[in-house]
Protein backbone atom coordinates (compact mmCIF):
# COMPACT_ATOMS: atom_id res chain seq x y z
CA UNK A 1 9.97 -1.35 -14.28
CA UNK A 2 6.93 -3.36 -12.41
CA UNK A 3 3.42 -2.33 -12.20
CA UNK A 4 1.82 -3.42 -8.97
CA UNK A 5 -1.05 -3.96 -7.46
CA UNK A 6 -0.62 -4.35 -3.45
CA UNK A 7 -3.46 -5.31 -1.26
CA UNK A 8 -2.92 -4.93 2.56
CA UNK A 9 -4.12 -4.46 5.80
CA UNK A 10 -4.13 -1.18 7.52
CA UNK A 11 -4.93 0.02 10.78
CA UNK A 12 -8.55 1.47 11.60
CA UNK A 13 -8.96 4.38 13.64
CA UNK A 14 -11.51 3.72 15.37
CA UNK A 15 -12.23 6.61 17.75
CA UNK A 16 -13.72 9.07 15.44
CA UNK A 17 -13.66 11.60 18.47
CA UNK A 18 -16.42 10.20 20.27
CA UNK A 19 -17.07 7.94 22.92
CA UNK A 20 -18.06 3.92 21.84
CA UNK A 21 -19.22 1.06 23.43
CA UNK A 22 -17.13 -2.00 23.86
CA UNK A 23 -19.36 -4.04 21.41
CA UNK A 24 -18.45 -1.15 18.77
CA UNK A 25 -15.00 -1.39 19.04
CA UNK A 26 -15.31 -5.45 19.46
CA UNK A 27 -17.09 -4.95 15.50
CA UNK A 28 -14.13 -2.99 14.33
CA UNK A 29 -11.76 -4.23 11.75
CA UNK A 30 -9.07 -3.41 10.08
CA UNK A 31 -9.12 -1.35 6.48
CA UNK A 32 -8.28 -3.49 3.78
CA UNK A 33 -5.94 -1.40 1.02
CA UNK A 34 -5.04 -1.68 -2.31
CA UNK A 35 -2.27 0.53 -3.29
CA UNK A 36 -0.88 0.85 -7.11
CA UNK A 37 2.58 1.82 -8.14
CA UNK A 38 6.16 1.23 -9.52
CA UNK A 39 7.80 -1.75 -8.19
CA UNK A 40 10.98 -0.57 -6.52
CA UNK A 41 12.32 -2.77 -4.44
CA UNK A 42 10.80 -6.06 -2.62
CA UNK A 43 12.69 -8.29 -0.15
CA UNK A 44 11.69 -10.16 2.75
CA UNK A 45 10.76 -7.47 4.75
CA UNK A 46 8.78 -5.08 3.00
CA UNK A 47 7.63 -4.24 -0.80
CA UNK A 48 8.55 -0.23 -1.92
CA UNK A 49 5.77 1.11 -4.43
CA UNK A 50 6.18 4.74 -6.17
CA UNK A 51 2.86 6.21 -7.75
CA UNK A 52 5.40 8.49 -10.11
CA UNK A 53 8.34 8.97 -11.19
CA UNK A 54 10.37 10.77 -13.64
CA UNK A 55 8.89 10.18 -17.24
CA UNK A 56 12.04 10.15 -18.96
CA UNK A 57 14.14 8.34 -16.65
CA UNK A 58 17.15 10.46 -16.62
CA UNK A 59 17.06 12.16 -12.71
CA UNK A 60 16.16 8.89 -11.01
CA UNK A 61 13.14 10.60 -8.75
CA UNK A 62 10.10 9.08 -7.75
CA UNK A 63 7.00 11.01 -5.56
CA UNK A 64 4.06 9.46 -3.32
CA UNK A 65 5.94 6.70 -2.87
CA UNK A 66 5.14 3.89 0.06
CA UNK A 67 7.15 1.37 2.14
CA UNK A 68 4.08 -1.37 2.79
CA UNK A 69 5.63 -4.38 5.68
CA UNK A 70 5.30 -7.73 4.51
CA UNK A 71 3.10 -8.83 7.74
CA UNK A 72 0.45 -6.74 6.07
CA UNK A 73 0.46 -7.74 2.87
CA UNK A 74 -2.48 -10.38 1.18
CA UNK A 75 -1.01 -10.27 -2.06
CA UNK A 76 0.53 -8.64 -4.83
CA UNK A 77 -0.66 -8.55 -8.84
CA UNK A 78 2.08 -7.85 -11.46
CA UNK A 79 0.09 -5.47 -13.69
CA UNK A 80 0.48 -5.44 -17.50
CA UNK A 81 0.60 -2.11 -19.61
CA UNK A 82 -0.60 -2.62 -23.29
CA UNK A 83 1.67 -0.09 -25.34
């Protein structure tokens, strides 16, 4: 299985619970991301990362995993593991 590297846009909340000025929110930008996990699935729509899974690959389960939309996406590195 793939090791990624996925580096993405996300929103910015940029409220913070307190009043701003046009000219701050005009500054805002968006959070740029970079999220690492097990490739599971990619297609033209979106790219499905899992930061675990089971060790010994015998119950098929996977935890903190993320579904990342491909409109959002800068790029993604293929990771290599030395053994």
């Amino acid at each position: 299985m793939d090791i990624v590297r996925v580096v993405w846009l996300d929103t910015n909340e940029c409220s913070l619970s307190t009043w701003q000025t046009k000219q701050e929110l005009l500054d805002s930008k968006t959070c740029t991301i970079s999220s690492l996990g097990y490739l599971i699935k990619q297609d033209d729509e979106s790219i499905t990362i899992s930061a675990d899974k089971d060790d010994l690959d015998e119950d098929d389960l996977f935890g903190r995993s993320q579904v990342i939309p491909k409109g959002v996406v800068l790029r993604v590195e293929y990771l290599r593991l030395d053994d």
